[in-house]
C-alpha atoms as a PDB file:
ATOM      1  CA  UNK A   1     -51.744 -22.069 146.064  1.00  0.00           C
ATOM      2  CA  UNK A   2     -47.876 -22.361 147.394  1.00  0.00           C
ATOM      3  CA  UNK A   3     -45.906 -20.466 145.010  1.00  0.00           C
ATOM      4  CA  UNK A   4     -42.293 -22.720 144.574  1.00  0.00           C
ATOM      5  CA  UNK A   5     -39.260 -20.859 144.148  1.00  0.00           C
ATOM      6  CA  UNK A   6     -37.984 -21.330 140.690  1.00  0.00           C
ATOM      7  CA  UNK A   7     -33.985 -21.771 141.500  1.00  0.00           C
ATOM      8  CA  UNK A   8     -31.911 -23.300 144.597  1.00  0.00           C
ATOM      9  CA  UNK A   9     -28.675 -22.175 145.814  1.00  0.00           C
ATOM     10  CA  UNK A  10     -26.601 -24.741 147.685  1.00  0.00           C
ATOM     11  CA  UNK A  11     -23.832 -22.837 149.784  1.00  0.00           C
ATOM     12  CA  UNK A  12     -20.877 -25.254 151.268  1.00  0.00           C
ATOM     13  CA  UNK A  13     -18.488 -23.612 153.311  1.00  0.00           C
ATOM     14  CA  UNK A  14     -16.039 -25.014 156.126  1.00  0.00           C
ATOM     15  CA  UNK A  15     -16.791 -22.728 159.245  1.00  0.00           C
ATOM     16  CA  UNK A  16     -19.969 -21.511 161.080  1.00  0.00           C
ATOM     17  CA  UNK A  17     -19.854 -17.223 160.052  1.00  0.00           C
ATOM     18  CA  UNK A  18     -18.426 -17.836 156.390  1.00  0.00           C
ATOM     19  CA  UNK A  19     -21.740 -18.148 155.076  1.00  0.00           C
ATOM     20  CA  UNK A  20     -22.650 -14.576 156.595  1.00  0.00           C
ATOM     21  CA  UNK A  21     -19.243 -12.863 156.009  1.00  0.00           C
ATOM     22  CA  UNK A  22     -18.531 -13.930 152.711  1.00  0.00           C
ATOM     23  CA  UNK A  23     -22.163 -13.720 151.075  1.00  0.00           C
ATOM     24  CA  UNK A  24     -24.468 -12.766 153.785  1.00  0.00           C
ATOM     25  CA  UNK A  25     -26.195 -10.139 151.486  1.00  0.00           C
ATOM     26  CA  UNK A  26     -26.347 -12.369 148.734  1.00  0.00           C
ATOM     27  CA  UNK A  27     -28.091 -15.121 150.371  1.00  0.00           C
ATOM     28  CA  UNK A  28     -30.745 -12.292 151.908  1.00  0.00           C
ATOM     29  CA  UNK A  29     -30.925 -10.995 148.432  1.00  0.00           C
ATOM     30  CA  UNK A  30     -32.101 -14.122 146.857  1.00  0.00           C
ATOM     31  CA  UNK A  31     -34.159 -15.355 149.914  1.00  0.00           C
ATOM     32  CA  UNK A  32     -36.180 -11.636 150.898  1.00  0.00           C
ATOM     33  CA  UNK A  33     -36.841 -11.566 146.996  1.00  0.00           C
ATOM     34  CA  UNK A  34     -38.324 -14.861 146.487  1.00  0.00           C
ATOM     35  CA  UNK A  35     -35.840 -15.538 143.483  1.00  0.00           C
ATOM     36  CA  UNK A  36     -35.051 -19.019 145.028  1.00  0.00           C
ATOM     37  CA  UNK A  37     -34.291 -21.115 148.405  1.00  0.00           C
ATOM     38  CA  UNK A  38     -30.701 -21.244 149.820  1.00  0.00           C
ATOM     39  CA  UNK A  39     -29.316 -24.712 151.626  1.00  0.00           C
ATOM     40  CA  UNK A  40     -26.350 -24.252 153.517  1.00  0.00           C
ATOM     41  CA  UNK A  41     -23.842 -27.265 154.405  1.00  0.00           C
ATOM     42  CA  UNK A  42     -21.008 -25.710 157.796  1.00  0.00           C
ATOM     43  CA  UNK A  43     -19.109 -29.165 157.393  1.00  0.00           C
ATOM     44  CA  UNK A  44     -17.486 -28.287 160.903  1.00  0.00           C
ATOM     45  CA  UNK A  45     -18.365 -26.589 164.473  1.00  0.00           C
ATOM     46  CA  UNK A  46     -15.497 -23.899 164.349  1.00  0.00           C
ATOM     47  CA  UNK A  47     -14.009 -25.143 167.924  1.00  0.00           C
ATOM     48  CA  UNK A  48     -10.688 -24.112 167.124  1.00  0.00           C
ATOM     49  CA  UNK A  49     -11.442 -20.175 166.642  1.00  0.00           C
ATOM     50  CA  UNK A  50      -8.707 -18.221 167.994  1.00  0.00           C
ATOM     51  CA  UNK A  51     -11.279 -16.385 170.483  1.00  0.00           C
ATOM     52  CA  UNK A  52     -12.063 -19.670 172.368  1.00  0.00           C
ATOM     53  CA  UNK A  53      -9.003 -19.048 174.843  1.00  0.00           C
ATOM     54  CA  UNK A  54      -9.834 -15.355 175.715  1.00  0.00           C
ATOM     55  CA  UNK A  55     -13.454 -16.579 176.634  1.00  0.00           C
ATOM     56  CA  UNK A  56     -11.995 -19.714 178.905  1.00  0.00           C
ATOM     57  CA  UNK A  57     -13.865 -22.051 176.398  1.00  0.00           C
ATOM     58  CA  UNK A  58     -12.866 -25.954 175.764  1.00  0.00           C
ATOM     59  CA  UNK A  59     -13.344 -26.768 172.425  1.00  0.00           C
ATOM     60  CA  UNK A  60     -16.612 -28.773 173.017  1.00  0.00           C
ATOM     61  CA  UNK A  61     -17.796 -25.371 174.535  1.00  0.00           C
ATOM     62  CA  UNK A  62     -17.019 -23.606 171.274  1.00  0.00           C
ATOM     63  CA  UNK A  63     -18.848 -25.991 169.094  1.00  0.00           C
ATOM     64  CA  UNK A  64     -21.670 -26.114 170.925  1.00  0.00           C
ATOM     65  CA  UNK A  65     -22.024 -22.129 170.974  1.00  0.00           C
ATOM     66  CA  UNK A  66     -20.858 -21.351 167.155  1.00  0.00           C
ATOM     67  CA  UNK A  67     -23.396 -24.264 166.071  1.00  0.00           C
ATOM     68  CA  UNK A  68     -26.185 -22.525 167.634  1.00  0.00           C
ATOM     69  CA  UNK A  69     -24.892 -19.493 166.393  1.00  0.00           C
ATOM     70  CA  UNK A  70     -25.059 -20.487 162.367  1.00  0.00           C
ATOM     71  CA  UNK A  71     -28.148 -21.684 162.931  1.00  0.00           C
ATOM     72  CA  UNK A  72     -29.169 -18.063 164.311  1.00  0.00           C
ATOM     73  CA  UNK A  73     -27.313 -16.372 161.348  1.00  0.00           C
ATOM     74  CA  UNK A  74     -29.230 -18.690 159.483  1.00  0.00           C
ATOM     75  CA  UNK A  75     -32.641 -18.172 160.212  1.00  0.00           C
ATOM     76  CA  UNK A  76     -31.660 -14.271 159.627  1.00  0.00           C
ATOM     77  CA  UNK A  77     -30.987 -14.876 156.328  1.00  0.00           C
ATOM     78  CA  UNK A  78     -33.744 -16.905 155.069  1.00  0.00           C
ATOM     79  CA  UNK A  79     -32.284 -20.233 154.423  1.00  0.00           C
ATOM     80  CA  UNK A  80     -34.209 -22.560 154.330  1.00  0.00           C
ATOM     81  CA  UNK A  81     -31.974 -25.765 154.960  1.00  0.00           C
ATOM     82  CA  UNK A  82     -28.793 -25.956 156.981  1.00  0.00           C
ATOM     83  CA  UNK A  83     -26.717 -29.180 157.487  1.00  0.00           C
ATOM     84  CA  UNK A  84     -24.182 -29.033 160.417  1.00  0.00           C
ATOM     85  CA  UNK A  85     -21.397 -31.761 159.810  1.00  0.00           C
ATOM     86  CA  UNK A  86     -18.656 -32.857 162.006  1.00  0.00           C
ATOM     87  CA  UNK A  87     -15.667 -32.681 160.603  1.00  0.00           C
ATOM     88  CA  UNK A  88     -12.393 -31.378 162.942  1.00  0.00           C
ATOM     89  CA  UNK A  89     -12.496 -27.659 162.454  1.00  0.00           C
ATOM     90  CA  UNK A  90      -8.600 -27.136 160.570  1.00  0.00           C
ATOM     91  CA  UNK A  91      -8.755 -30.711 160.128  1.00  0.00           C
ATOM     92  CA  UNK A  92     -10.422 -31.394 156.196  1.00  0.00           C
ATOM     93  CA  UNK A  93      -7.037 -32.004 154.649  1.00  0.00           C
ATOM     94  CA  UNK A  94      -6.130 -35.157 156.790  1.00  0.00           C
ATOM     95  CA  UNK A  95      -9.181 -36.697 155.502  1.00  0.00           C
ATOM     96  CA  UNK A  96      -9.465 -39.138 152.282  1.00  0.00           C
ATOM     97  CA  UNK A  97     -11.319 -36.866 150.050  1.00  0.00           C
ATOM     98  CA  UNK A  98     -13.678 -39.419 148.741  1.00  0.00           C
ATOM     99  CA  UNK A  99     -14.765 -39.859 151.990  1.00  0.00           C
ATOM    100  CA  UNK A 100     -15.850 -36.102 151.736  1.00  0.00           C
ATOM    101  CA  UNK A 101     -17.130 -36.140 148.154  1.00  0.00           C
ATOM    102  CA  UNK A 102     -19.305 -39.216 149.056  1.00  0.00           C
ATOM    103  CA  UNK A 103     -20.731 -37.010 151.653  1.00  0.00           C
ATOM    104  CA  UNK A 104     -21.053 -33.767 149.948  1.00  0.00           C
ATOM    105  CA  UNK A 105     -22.786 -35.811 146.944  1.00  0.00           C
ATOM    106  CA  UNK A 106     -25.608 -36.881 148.851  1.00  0.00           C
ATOM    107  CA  UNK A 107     -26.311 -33.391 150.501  1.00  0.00           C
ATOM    108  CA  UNK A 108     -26.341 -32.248 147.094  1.00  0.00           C
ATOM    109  CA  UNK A 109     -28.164 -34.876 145.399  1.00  0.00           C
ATOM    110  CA  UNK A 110     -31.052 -34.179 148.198  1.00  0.00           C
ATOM    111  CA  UNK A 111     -31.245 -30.455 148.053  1.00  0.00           C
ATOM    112  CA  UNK A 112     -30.868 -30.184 144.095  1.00  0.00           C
ATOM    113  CA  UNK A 113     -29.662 -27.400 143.710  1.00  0.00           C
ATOM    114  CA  UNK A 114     -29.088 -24.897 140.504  1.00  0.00           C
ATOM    115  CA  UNK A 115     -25.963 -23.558 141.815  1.00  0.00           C
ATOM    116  CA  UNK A 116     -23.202 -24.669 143.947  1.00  0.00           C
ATOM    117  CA  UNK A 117     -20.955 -21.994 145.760  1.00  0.00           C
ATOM    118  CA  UNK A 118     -18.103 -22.157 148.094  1.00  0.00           C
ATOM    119  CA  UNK A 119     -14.633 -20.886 148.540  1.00  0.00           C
ATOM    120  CA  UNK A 120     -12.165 -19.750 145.754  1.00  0.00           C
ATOM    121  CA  UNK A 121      -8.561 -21.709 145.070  1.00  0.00           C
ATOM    122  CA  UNK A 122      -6.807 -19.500 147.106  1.00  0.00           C
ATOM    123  CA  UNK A 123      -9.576 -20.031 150.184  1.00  0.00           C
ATOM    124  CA  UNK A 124      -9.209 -16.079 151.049  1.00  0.00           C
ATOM    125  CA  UNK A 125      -7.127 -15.999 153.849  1.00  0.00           C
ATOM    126  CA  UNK A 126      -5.315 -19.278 152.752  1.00  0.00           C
ATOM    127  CA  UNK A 127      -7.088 -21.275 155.163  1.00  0.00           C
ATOM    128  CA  UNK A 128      -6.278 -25.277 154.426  1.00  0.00           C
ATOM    129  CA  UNK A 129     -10.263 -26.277 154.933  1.00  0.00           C
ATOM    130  CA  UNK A 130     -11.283 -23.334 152.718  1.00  0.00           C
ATOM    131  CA  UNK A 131      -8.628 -24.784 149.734  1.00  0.00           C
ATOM    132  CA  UNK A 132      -9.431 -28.342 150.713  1.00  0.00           C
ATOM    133  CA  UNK A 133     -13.386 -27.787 150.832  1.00  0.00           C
ATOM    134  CA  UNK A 134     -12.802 -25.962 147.171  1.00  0.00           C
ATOM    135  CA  UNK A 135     -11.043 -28.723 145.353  1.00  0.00           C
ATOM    136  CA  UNK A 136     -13.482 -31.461 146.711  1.00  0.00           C
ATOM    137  CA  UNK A 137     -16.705 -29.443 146.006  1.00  0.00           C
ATOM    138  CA  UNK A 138     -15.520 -28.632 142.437  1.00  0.00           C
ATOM    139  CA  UNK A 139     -14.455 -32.367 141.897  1.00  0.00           C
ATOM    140  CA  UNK A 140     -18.223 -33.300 143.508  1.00  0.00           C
ATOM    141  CA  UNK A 141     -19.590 -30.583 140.901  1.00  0.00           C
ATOM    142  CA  UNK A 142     -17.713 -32.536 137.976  1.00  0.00           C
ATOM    143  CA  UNK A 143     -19.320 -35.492 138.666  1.00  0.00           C
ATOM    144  CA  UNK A 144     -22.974 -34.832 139.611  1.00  0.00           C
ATOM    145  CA  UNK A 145     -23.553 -32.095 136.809  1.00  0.00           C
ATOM    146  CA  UNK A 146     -23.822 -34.555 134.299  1.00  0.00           C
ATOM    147  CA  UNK A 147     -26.618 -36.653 136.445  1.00  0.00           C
ATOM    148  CA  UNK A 148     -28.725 -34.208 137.838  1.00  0.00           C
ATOM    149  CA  UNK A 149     -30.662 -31.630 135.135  1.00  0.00           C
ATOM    150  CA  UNK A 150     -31.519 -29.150 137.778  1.00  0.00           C
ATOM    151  CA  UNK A 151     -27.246 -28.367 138.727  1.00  0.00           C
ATOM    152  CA  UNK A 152     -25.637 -26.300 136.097  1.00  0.00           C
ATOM    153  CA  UNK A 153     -23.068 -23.473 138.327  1.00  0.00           C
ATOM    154  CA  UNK A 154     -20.141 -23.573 140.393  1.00  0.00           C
ATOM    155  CA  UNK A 155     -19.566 -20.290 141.588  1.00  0.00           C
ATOM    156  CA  UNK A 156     -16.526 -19.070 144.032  1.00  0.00           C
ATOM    157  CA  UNK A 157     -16.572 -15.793 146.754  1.00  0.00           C
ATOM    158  CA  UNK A 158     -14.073 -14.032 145.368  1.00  0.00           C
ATOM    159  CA  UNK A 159     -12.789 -10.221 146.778  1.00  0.00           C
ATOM    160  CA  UNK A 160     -11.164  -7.796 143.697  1.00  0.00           C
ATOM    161  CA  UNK A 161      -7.634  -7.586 143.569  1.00  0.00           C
ATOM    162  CA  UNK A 162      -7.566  -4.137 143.727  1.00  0.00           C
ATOM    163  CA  UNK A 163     -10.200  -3.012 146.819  1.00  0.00           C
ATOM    164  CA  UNK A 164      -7.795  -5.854 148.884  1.00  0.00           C
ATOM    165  CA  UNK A 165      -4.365  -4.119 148.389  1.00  0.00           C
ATOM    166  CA  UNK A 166      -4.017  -1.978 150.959  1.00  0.00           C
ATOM    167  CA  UNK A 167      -4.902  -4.463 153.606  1.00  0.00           C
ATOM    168  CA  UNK A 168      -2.541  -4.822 156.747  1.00  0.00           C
ATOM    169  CA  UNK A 169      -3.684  -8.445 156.418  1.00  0.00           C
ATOM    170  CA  UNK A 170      -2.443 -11.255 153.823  1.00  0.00           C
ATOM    171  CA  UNK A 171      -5.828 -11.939 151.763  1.00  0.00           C
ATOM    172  CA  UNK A 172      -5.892 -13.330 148.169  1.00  0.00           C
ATOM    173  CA  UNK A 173      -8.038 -11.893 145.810  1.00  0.00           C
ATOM    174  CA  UNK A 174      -8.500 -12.288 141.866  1.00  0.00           C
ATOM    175  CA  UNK A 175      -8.023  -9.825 138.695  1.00  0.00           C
ATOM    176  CA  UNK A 176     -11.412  -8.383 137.705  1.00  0.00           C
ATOM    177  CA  UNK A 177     -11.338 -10.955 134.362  1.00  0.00           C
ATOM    178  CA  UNK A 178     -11.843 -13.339 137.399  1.00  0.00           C
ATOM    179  CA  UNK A 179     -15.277 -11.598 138.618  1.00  0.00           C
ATOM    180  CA  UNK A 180     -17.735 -13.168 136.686  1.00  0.00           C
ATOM    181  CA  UNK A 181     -20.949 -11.406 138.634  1.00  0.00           C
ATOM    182  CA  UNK A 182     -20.932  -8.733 141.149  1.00  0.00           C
ATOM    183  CA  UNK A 183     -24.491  -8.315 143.226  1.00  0.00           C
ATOM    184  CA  UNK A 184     -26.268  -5.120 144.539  1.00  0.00           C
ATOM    185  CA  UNK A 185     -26.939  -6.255 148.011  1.00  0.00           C
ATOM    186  CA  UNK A 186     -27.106  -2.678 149.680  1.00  0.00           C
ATOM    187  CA  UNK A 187     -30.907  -2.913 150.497  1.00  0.00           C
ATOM    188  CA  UNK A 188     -30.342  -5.825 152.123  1.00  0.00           C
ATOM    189  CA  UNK A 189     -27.343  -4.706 154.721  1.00  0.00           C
ATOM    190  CA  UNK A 190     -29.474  -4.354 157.780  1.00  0.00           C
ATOM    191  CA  UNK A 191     -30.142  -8.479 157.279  1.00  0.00           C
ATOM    192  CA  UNK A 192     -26.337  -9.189 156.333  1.00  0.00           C
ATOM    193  CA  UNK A 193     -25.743  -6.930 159.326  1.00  0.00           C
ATOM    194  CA  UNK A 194     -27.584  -9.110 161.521  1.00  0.00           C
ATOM    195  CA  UNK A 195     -26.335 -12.280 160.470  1.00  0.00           C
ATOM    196  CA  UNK A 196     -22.942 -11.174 160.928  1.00  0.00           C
ATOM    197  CA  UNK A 197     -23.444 -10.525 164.406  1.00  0.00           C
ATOM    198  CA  UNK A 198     -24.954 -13.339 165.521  1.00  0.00           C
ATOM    199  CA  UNK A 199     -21.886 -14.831 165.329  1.00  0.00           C
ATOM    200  CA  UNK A 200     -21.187 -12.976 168.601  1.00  0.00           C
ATOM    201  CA  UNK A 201     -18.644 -16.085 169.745  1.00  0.00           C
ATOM    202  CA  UNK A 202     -16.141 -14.416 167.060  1.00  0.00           C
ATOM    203  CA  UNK A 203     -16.581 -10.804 167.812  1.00  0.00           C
ATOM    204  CA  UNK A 204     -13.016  -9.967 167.745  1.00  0.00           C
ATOM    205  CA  UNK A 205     -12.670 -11.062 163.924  1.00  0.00           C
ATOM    206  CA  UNK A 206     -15.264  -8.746 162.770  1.00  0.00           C
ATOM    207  CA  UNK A 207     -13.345  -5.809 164.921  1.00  0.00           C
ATOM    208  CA  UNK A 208     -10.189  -6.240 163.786  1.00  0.00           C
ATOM    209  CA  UNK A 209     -10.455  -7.990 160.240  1.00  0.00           C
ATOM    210  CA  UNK A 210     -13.164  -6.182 158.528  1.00  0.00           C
ATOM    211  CA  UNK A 211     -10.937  -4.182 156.719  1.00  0.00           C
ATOM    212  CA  UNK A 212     -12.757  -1.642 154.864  1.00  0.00           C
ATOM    213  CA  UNK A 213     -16.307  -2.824 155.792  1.00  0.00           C
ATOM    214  CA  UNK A 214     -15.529  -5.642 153.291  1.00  0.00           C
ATOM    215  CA  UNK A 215     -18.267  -8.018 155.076  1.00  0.00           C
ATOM    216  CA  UNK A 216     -21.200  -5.203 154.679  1.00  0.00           C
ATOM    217  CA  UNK A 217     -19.726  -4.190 151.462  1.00  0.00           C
ATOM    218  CA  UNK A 218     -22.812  -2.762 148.748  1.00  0.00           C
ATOM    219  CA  UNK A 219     -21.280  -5.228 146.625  1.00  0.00           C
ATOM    220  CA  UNK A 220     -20.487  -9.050 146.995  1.00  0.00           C
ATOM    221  CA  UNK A 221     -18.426 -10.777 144.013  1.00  0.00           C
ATOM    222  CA  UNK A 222     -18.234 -13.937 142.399  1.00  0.00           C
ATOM    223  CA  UNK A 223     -16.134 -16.118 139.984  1.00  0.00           C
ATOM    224  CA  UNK A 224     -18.215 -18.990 137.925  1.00  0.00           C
ATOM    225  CA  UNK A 225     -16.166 -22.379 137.129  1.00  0.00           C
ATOM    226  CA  UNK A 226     -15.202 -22.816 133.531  1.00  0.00           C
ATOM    227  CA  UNK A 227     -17.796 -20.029 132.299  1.00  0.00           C
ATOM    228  CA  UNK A 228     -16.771 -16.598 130.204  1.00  0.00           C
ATOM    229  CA  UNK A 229     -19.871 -14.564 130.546  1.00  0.00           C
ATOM    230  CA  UNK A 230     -20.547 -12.104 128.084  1.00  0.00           C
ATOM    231  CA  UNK A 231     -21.040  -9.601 130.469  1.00  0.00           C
ATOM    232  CA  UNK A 232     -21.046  -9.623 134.521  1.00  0.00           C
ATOM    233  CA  UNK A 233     -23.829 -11.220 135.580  1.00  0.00           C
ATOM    234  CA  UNK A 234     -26.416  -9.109 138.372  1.00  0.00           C
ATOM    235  CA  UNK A 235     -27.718 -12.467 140.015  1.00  0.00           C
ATOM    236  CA  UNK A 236     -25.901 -16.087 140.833  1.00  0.00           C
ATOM    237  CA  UNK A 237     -28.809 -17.459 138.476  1.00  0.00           C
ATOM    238  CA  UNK A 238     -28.242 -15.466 135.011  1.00  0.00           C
ATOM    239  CA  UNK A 239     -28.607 -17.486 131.973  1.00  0.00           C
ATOM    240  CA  UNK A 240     -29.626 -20.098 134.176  1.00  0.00           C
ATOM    241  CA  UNK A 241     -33.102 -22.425 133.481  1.00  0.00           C
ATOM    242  CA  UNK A 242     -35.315 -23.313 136.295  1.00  0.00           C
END
């Protein structure tokens, strides 16, 4: 008899490696555990990293190699779904964004998901697809919660405020009245570690920007849209029914 996982977790994220730096032990925690399946939506290709021009790479070269390489990190993690779009990497805010909702809507309508999760409002580093991909997955959220049973979360990757401020790098993070769940994912750094590095194409951000070992933290955090837990929640699914 197949067992069936009782929640899904729907990631949608901009670039190939935000799914692994952002919530890479998250995703392995929920996957390695059997507490539910994870789809993951990279609506572009990445081809306009920074590292392309040290590597001599065209921009076709770099999409081709960071695709293969999400799919890698993928696989690593234990998701079971992943949806590669094509969308201009940098390039989401020049688009009608009910071109992108219409889009997003139907990956989401086919996976089902429990819980949606993506960037924050700020996007971290302030990136325009990780605000732009934020405003159009919470507007897609709005809409399809009230027709389909099984969606009930929005949740954001958020970093605290205070383990951020002493960063030689201009990152946004939230007051801890922001963090709505923070996750134990230290048994499952090996996998996150993994992940991360398949992303080999972009090396030279996990060198220099890993500030504090903030992508293999023990801890990953989490906001929840227009929700006031209680307390912080352990798991992306608390209080949630399958």
């Amino acid at each position: 008899m197949t067992s069936v996982s009782p929640f899904r977790l729907f990631c949608i994220f901009p670039h190939p490696d935000d799914e692994s730096f952002l919530m890479g032990g998250t995703i392995a925690s929920i996957t390695q555990t059997g507490k539910g399946d994870v789809a993951l939506y990279t609506l572009t290709r990445g081809e306009r990293t920074r590292n392309a021009a040290e590597q001599n790479l065209s921009p076709v070269e770099v999409a081709e190699i960071r695709s293969a390489e999400v799919l890698e990190a993928s696989e690593i993690l234990g998701i079971s779904s992943h949806f590669q779009g094509d969308y201009p990497d940098g390039g989401l805010r020049d688009y009608d964004p009910r071109d992108i909702e219409k889009d997003l809507a139907e990956k989401i309508r086919a996976v089902n998901p429990h819980v949606l999760c993506t960037f924050d409002v700020q996007g971290g580093s302030v990136h325009p697809d990780h605000i732009t991909l934020h405003h159009v997955v919470k507007r897609v959220f709005v809409d399809l919660r009230e027709q389909l049973p099984a969606l009930q979360r929005l949740c954001f990757c958020v970093l605290p405020k205070k383990k951020i401020m002493s960063w030689p790098r201009a990152v946004l993070g939230v007051d801890d009245d922001r963090i709505h769940a923070v996750l134990d994912v230290a048994p499952w750094r090996d996998i996150e570690e993994r992940a991360v590095h398949a992303h080999r194409s972009v090396r030279r951000d996990v060198e220099e920007n890993n500030f504090d070992n903030w992508m293999l933290w023990e801890e990953e955090y989490f906001s929840f849209y227009r929700e006031t837990p209680q307390s912080v929640a352990s798991s992306l699914f608390d209080g949630l029914h399958p």
